[in-house]
C-alpha atoms as a PDB file:
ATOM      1  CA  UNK A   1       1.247   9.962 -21.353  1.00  0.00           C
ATOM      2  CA  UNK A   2      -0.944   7.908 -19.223  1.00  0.00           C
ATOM      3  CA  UNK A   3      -0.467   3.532 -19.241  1.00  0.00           C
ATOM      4  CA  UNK A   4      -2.249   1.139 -17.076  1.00  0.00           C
ATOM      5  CA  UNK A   5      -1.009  -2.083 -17.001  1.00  0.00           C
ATOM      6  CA  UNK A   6      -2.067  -5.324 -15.440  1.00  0.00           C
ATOM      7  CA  UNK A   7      -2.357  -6.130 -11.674  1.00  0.00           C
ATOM      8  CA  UNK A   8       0.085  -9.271 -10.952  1.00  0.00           C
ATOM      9  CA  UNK A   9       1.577  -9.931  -7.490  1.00  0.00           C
ATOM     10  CA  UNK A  10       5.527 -10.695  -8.675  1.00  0.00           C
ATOM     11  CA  UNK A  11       5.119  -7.706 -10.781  1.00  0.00           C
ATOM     12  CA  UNK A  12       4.349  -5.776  -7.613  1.00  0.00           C
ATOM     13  CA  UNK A  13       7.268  -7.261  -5.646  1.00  0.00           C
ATOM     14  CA  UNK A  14       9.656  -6.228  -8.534  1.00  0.00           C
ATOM     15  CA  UNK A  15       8.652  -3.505  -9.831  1.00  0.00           C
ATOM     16  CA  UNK A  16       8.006  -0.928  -6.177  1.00  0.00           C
ATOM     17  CA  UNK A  17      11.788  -0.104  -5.674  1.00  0.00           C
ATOM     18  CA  UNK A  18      11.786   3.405  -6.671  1.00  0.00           C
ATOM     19  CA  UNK A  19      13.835   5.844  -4.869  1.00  0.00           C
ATOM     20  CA  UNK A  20      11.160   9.055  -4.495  1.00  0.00           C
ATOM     21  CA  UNK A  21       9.095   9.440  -1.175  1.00  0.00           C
ATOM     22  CA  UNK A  22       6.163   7.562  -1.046  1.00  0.00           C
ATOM     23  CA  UNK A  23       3.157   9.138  -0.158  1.00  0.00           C
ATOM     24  CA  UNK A  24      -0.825   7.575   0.437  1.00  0.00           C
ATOM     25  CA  UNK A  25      -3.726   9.058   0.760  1.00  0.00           C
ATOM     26  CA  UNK A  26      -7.254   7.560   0.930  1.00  0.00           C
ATOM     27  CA  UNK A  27      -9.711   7.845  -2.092  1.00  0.00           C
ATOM     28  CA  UNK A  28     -12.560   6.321  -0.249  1.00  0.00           C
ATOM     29  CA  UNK A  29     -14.113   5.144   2.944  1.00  0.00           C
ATOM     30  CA  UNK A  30     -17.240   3.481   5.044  1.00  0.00           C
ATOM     31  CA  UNK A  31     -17.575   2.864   8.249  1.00  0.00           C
ATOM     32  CA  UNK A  32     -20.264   0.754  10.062  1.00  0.00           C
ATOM     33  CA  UNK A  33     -23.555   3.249  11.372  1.00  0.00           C
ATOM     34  CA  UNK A  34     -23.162   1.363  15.015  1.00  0.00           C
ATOM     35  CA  UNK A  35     -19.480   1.429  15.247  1.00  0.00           C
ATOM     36  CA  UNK A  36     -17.830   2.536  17.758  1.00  0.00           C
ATOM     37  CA  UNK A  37     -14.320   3.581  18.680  1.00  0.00           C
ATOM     38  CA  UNK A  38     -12.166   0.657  19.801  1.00  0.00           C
ATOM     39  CA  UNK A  39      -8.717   0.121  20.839  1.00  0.00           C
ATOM     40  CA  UNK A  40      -6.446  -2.220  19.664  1.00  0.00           C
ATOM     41  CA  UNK A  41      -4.519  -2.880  22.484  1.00  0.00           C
ATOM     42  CA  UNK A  42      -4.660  -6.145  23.657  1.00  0.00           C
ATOM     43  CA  UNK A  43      -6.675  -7.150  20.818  1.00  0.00           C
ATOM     44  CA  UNK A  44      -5.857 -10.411  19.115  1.00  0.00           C
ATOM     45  CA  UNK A  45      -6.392  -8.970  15.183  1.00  0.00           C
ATOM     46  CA  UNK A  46      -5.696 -11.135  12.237  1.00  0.00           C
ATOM     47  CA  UNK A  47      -3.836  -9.948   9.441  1.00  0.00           C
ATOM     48  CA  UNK A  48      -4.752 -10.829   5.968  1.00  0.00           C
ATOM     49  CA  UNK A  49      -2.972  -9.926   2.988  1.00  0.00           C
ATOM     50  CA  UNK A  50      -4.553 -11.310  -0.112  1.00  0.00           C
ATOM     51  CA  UNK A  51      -2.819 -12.558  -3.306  1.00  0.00           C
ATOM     52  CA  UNK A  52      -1.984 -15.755  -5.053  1.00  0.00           C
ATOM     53  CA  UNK A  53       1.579 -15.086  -4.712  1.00  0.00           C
ATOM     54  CA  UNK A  54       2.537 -17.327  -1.433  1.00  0.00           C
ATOM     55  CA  UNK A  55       5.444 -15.823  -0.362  1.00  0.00           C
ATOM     56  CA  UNK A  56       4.085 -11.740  -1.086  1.00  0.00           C
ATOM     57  CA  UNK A  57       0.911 -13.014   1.249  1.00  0.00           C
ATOM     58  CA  UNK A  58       3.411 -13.848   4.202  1.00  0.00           C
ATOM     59  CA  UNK A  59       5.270 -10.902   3.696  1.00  0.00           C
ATOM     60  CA  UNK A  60       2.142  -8.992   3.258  1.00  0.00           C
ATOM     61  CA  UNK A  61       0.751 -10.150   6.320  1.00  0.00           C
ATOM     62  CA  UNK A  62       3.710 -10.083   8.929  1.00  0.00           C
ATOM     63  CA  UNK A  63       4.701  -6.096   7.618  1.00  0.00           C
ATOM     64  CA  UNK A  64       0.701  -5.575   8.429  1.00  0.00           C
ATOM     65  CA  UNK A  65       1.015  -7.513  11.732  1.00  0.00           C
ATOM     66  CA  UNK A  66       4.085  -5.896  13.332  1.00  0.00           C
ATOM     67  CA  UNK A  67       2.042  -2.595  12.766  1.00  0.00           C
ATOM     68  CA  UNK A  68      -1.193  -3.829  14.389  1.00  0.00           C
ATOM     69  CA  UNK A  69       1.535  -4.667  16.915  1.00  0.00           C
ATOM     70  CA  UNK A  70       3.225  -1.745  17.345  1.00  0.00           C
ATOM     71  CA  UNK A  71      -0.422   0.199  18.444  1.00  0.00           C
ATOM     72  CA  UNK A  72      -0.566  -2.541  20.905  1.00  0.00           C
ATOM     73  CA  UNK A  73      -2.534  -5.518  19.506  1.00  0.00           C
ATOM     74  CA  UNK A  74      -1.470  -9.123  19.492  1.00  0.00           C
ATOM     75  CA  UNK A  75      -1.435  -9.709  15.993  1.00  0.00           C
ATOM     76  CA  UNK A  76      -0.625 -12.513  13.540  1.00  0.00           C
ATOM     77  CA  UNK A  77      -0.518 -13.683   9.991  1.00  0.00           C
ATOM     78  CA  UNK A  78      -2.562 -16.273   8.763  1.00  0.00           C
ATOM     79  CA  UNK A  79      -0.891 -17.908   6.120  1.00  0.00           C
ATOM     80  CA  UNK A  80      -0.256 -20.561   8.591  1.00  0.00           C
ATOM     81  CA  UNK A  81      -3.560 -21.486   9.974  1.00  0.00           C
ATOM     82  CA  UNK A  82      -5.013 -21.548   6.284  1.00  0.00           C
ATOM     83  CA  UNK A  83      -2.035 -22.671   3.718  1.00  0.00           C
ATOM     84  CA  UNK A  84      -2.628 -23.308   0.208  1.00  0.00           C
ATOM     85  CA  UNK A  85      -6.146 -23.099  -1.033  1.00  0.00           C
ATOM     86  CA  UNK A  86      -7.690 -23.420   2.011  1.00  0.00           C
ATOM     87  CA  UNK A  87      -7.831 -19.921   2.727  1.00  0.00           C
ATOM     88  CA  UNK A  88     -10.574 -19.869  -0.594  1.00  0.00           C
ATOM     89  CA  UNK A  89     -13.022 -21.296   2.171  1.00  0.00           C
ATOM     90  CA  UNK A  90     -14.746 -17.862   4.187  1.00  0.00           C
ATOM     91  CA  UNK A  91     -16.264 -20.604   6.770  1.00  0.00           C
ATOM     92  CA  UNK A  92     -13.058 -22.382   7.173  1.00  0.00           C
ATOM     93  CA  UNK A  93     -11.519 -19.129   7.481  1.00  0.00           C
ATOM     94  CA  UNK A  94     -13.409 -17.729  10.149  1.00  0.00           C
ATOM     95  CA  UNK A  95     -13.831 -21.125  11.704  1.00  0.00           C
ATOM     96  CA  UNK A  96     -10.218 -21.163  12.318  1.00  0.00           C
ATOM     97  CA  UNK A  97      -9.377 -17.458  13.360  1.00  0.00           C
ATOM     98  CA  UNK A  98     -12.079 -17.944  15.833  1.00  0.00           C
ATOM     99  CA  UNK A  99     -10.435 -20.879  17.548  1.00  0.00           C
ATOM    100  CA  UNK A 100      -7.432 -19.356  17.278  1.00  0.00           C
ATOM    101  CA  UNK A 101      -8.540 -16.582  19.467  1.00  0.00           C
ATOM    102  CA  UNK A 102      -9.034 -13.966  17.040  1.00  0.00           C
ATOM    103  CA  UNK A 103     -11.723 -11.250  17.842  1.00  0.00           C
ATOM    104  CA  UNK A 104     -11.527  -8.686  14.875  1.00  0.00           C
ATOM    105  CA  UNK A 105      -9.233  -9.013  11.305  1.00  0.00           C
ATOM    106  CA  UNK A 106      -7.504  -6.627   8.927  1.00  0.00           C
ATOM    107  CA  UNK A 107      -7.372  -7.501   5.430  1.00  0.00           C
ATOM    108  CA  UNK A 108      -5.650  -5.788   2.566  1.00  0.00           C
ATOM    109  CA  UNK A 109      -5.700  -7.135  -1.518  1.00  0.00           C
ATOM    110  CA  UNK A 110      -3.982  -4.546  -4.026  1.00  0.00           C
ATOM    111  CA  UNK A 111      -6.824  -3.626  -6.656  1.00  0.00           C
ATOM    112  CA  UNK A 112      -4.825  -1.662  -8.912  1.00  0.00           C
ATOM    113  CA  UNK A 113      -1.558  -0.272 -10.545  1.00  0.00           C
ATOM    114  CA  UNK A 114      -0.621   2.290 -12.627  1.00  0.00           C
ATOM    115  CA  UNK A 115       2.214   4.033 -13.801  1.00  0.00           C
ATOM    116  CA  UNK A 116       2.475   7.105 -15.192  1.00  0.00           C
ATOM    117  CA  UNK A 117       5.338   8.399 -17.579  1.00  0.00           C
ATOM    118  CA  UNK A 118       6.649  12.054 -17.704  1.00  0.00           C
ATOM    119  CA  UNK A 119       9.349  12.825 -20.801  1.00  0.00           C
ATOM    120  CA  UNK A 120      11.069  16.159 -19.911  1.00  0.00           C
ATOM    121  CA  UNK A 121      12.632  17.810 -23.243  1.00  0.00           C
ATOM    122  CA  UNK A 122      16.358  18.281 -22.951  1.00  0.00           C
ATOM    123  CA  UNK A 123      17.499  21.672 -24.320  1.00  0.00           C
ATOM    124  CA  UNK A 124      20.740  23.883 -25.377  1.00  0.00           C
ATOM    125  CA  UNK A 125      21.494  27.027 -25.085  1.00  0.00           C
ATOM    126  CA  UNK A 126      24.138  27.627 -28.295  1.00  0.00           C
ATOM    127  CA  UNK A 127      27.207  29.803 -28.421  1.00  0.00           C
ATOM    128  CA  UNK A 128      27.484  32.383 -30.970  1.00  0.00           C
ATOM    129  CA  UNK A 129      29.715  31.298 -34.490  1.00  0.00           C
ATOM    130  CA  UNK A 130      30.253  34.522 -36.033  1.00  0.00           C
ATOM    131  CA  UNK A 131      34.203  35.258 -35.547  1.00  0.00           C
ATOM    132  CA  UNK A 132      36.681  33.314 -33.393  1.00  0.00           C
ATOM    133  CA  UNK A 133      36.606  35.793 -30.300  1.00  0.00           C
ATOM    134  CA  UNK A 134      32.692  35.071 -29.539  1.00  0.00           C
ATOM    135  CA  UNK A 135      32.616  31.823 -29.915  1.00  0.00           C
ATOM    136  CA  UNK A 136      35.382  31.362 -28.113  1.00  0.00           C
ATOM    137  CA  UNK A 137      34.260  33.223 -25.230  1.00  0.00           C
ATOM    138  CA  UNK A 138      30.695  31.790 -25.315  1.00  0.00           C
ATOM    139  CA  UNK A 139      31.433  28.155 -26.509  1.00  0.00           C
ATOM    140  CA  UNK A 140      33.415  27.439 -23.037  1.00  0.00           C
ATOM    141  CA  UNK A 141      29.711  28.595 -21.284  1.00  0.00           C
ATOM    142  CA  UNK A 142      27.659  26.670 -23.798  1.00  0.00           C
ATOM    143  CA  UNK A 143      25.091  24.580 -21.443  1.00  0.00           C
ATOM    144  CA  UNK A 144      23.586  21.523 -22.468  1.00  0.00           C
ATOM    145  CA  UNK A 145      20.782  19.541 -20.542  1.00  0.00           C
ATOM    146  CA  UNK A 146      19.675  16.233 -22.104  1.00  0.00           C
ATOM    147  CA  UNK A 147      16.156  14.721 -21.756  1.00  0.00           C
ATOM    148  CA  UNK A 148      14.915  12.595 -19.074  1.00  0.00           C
ATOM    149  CA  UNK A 149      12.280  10.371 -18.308  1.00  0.00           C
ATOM    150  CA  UNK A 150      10.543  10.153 -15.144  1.00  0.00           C
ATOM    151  CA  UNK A 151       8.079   6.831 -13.889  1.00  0.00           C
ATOM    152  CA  UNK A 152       5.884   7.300 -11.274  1.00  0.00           C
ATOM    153  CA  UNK A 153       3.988   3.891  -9.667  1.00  0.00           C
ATOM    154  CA  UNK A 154       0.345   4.288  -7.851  1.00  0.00           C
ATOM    155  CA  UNK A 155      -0.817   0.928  -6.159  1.00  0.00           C
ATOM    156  CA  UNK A 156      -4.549   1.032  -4.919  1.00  0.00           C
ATOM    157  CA  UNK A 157      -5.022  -0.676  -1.916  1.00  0.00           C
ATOM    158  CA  UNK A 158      -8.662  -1.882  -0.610  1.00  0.00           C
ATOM    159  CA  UNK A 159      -8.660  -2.551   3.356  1.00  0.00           C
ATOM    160  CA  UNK A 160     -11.415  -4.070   5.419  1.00  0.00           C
ATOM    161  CA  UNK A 161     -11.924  -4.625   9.201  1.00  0.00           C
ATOM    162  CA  UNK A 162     -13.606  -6.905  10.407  1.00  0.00           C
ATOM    163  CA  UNK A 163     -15.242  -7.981  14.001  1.00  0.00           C
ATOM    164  CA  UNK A 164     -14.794 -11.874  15.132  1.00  0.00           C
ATOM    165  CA  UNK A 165     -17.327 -11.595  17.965  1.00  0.00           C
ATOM    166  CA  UNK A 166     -17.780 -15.529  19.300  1.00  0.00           C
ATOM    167  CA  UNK A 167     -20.616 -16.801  18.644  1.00  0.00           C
ATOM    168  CA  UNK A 168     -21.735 -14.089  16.455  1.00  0.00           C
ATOM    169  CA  UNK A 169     -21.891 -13.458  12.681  1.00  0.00           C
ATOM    170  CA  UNK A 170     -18.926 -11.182  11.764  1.00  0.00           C
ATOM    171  CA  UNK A 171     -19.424  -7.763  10.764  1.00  0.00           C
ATOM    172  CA  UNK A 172     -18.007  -5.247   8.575  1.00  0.00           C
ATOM    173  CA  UNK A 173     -16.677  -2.026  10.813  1.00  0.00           C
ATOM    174  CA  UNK A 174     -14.378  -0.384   8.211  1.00  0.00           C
ATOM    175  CA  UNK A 175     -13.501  -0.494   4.018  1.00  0.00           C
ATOM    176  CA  UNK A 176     -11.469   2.103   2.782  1.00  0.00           C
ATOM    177  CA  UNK A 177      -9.032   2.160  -1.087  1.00  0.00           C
ATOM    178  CA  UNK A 178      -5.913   3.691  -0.914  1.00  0.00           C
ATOM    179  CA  UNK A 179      -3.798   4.929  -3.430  1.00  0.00           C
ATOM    180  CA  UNK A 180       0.273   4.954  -2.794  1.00  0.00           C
ATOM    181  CA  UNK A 181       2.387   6.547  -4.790  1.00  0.00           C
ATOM    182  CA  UNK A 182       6.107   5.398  -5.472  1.00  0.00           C
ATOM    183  CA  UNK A 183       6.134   2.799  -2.610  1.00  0.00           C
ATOM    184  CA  UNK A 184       9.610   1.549  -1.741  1.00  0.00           C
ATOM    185  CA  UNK A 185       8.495  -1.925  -1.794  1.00  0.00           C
ATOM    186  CA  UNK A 186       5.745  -4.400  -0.066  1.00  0.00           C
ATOM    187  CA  UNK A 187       6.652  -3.517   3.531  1.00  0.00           C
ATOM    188  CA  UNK A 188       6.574   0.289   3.127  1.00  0.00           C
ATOM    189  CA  UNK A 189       3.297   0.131   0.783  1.00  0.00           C
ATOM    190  CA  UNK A 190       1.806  -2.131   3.713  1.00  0.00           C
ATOM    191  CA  UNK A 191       3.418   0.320   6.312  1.00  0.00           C
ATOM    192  CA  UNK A 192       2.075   3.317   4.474  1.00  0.00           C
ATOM    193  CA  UNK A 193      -1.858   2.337   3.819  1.00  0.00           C
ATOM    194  CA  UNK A 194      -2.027   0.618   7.746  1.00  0.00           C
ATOM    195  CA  UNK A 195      -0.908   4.593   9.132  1.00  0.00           C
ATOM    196  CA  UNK A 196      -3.309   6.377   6.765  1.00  0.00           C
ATOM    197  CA  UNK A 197      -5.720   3.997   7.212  1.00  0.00           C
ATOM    198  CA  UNK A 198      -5.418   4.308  11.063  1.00  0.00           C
ATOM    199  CA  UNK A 199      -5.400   7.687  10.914  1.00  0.00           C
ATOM    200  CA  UNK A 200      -8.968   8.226   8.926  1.00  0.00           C
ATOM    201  CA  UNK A 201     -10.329   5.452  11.430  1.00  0.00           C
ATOM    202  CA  UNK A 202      -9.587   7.424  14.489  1.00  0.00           C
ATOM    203  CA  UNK A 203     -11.030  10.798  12.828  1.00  0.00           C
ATOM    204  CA  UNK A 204     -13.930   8.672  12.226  1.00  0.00           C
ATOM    205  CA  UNK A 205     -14.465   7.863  15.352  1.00  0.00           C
ATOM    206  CA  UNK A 206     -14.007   3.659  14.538  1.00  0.00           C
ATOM    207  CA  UNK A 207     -10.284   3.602  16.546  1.00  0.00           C
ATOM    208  CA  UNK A 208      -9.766   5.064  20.273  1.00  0.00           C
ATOM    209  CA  UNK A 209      -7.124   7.658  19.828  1.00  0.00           C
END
């Protein structure tokens, strides 16, 4: 049995604690024609995670910012140059990242959950009852296994990169979606699509290996 259900940002904090292995893989991707293969280190990359949820966004962005950081850029959230509903403003936006040194910007918004719902039968495997002996015997070894239910959570994941270039008009080097199943919460989702993502941009020839 198959259920989609609606795409809210507390219900995505609360809902992605689930024990399994998480695993992503990408279910599409574009890079730029012109791109070519840069390297984040020493990069100053802004990380944007998108949702209304305040508190998801800065959590969002400083999981995906201590990644960029980890490959060697100097990374930050932005959630503090553009509080509130400032951050609704793309020429604002840019304005600011800009001044604040930024030359290129990561963004990730979650465009999609699902769950899906497997009901395994329970079953018993009877002694005989004909005559005390038998059943005896039999009734000790009698195995029962009840039912169980099983939920499995898939969160699609669209990521762009950007370039800041000064001076220039930004431009679009990378969008890929993601799908992640059974993430063991923000962080490890975030963790998860930045290190598949990273991985198809360097096959791609978009990241320096």
């Amino acid at each position: 049995m198959f259920r989609k259900k609606p795409v809210t940002a507390l219900a995505l904090a609360l809902t992605l604690l689930v024990a399994r292995a998480a695993s992503t893989t990408l279910t599409s991707t574009w890079k730029a024609p012109d791109a070519r293969a840069l390297s984040p280190v020493g990069r100053s990359i802004a990380a944007v995670f998108l949702t209304s949820d305040e508190d998801l966004r800065r959590t969002g962005e400083n999981a995906l910012a201590a990644d960029l950081s980890a490959r060697g850029a100097r990374a930050f959230g932005t959630y503090h140059l553009l509080p509130g509903r400032e951050h609704f403003d793309g020429e604002v936006a840019e304005a600011r990242l800009k001044a604040a040194g930024a030359n290129a910007v990561v963004m990730m918004r979650v465009v999609g959950k699902d769950q899906r719902i497997t009901y395994t039968p329970g079953y018993v495997v009877a002694s005989p009852y004909r005559g005390f002996g038998p059943y005896w015997r039999f009734g000790w070894r009698t195995v029962a296994q009840p039912g169980n239910l099983r939920t499995d959570t898939a969160v699609s994941v669209e990521t762009l990169v950007y370039s800041l270039p000064t001076g220039q008009t930004s431009q679009l080097l990378w969008a890929s979606t993601s799908r992640t199943t059974n993430p063991a919460g923000l962080n490890a989702l975030v963790r998860e699509v930045a290190e598949a993502t990273a991985r198809a941009m360097v096959n791609e020839g978009v990241l320096a290996r």
